[in-house]
Protein backbone atom coordinates (compact mmCIF):
# COMPACT_ATOMS: atom_id res chain seq x y z
CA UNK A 1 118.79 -103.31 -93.61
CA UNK A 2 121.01 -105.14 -91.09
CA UNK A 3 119.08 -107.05 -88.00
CA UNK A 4 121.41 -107.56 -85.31
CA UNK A 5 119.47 -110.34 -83.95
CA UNK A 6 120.50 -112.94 -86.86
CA UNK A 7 124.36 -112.19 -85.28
CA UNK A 8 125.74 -114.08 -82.74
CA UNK A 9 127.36 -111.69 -80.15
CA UNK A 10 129.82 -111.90 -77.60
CA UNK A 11 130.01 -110.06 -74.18
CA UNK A 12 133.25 -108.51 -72.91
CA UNK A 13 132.35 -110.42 -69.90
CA UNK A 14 133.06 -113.47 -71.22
CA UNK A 15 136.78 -112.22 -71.96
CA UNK A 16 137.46 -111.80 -68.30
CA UNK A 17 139.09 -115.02 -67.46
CA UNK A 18 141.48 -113.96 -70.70
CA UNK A 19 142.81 -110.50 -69.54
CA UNK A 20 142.85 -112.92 -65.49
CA UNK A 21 144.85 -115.10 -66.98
CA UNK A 22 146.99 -112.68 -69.13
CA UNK A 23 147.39 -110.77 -66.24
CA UNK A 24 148.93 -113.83 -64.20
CA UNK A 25 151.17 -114.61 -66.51
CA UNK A 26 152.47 -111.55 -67.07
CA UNK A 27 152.89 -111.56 -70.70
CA UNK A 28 149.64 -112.44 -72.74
CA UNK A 29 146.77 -115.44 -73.39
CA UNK A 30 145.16 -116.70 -75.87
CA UNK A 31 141.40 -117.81 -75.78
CA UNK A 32 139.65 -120.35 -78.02
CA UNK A 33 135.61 -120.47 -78.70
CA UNK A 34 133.37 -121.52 -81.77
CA UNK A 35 130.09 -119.41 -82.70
CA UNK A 36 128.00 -120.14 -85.71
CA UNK A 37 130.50 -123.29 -86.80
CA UNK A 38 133.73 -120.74 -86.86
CA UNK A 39 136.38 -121.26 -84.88
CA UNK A 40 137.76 -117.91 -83.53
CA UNK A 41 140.84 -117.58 -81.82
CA UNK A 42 141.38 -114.31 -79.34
CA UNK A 43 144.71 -112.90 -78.24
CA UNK A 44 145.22 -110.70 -75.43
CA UNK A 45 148.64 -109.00 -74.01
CA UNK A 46 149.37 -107.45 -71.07
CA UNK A 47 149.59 -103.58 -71.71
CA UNK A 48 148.17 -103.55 -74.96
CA UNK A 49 144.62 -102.24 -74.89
CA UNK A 50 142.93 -104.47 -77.60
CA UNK A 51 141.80 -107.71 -78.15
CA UNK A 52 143.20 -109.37 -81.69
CA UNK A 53 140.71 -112.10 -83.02
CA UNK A 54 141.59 -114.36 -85.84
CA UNK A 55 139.38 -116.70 -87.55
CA UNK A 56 139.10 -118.90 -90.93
CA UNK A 57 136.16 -118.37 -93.30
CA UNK A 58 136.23 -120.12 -96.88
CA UNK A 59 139.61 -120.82 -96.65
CA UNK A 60 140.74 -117.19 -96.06
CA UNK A 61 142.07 -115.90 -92.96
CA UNK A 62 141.48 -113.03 -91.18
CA UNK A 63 142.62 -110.87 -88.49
CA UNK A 64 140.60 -107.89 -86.66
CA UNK A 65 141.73 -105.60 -83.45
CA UNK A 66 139.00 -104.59 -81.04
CA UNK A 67 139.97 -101.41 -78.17
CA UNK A 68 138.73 -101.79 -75.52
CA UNK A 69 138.72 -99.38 -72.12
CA UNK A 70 138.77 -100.01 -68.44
CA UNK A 71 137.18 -97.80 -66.43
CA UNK A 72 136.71 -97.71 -62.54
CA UNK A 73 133.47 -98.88 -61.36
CA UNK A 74 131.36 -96.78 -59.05
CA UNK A 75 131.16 -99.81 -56.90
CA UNK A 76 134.84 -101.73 -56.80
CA UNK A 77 137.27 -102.93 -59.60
CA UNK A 78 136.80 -102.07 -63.17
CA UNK A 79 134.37 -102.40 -65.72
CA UNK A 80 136.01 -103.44 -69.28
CA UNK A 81 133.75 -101.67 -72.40
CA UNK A 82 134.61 -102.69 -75.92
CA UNK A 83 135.16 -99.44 -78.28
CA UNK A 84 134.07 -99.22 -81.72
CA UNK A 85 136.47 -98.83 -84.19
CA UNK A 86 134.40 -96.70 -86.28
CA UNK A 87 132.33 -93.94 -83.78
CA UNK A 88 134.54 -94.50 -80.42
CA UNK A 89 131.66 -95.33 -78.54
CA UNK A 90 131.71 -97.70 -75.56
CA UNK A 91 129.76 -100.71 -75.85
CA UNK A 92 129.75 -104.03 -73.99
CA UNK A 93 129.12 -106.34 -77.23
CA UNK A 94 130.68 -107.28 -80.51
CA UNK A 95 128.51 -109.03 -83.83
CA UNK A 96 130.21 -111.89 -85.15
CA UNK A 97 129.44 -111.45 -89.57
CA UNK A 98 131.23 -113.71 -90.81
CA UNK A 99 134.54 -111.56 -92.74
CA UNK A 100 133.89 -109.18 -89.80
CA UNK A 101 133.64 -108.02 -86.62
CA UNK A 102 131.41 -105.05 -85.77
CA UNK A 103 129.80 -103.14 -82.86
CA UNK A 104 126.12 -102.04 -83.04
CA UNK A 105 127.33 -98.42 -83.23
CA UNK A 106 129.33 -99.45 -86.67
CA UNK A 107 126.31 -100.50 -88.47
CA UNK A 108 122.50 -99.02 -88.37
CA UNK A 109 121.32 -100.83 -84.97
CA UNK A 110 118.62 -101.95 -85.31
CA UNK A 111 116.70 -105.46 -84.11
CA UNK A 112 113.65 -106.70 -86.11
CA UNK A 113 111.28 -106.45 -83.17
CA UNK A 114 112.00 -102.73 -83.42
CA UNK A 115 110.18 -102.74 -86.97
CA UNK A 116 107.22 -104.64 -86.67
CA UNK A 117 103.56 -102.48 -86.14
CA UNK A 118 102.14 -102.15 -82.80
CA UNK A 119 99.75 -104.32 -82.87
CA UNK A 120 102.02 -106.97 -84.73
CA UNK A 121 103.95 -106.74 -81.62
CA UNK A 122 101.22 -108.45 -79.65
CA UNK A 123 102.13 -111.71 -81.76
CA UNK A 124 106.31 -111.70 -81.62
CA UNK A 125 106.25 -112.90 -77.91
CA UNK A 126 103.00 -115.39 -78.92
CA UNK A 127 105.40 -118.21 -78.15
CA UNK A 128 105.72 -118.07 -74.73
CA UNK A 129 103.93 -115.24 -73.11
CA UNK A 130 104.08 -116.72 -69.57
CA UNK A 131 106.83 -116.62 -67.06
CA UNK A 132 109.39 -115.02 -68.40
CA UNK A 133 110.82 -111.46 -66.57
CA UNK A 134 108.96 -112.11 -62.92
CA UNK A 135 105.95 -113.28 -61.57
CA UNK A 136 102.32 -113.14 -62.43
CA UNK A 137 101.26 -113.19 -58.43
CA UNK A 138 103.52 -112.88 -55.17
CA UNK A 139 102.01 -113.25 -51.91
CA UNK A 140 98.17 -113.78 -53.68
CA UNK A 141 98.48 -110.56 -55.36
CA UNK A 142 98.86 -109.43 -58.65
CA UNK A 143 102.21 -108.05 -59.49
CA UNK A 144 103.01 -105.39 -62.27
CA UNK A 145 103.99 -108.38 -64.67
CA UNK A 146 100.79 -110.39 -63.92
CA UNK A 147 98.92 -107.06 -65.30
CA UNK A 148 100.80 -107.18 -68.04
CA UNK A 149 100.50 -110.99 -69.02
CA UNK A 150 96.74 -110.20 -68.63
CA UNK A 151 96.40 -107.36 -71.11
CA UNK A 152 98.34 -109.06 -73.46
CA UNK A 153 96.01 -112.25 -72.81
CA UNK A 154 92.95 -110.08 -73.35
CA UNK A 155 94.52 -108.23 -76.61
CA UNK A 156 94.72 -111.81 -77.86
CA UNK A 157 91.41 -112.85 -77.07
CA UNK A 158 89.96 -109.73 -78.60
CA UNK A 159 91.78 -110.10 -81.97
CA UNK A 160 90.91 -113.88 -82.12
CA UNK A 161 87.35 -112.57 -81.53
CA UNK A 162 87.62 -110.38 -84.19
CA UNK A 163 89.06 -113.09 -86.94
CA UNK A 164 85.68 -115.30 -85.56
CA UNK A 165 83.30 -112.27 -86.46
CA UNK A 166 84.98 -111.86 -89.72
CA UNK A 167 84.77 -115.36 -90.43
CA UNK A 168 81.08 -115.70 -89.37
CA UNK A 169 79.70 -112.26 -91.49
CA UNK A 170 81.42 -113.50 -94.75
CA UNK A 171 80.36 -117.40 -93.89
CA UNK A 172 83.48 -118.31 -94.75
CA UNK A 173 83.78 -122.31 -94.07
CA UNK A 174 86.97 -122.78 -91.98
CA UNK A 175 87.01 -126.74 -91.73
CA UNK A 176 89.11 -128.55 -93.53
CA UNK A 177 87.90 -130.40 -96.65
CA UNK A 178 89.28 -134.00 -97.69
């Protein structure tokens, strides 16, 4: 199975200053970036309606198109989607393997968080529960976010409880011996 979170990805965003520039200039630009210790190389020209990138890997080089669409936004401007080569389905990211370049729609999409148990999802954010999407209190009140810090906190507490009882009935020496 294929875990999209052990890719590096890249936004279309990030190509915006390319198709700027490309459009400037009237003809086409090119755009230089490393992920993962590969240099990658992207081409864009005016009127086409793909993005080449080019990249070295064991000392074979490759070459991969990417569509992509721009479609009006319903606020100003345009919003730029990448398309999958293999379902046609807009998407905003592409997965950097490393003799390939894929979309999440070309391969099973899945991220490992989406596997793990319920209550094994209590641990995968254990490393920093705290501020991380809002605020625990605005104003002295609890927010929506501080209520859910705080039954995550107390499905913590009552696990760890758990381990202690289990610890206790089977007297189960936990210190450390020299």
């Amino acid at each position: 199975m294929l875990f999209l979170d052990h890719y590096s990805s890249l936004a279309i965003s990030y190509l915006a200053p390319l198709v700027k520039v490309a459009k400037n200039a009237k003809k086409g630009a090119l755009m230089r970036f490393r992920k993962n210790g590969i240099k990658y190389e992207v081409y864009y020209f005016v009127g086409d309606s793909f993005f080449t990138f080019t990249w070295d890997y064991q000392g074979k080089h490759y070459c991969q198109r990417i569509g992509f669409v721009e479609e009006p936004s319903h606020l100003r401007g345009e919003v730029r989607f990448f398309v999958c080569s293999v379902t046609g389905r807009k998407c905003l990211k592409v997965y950097f393997g490393r003799k390939s370049i894929f979309t999440r729609y070309a391969v099973r999409h899945v991220y490992s968080y989406q596997h793990l148990s319920h209550s094994s999802r209590v641990f995968a954010n254990a490393r920093n529960p705290g501020r991380r999407n809002g605020k625990p209190k605005y104003g002295g009140k609890v927010t929506r976010y501080g209520r859910r810090i705080d039954r995550y906190r107390q499905k913590q507490a009552k696990i760890n409880n758990y381990i202690i009882c289990l610890f206790d009935r089977r007297k189960i020496n936990v210190q450390k011996k020299v």
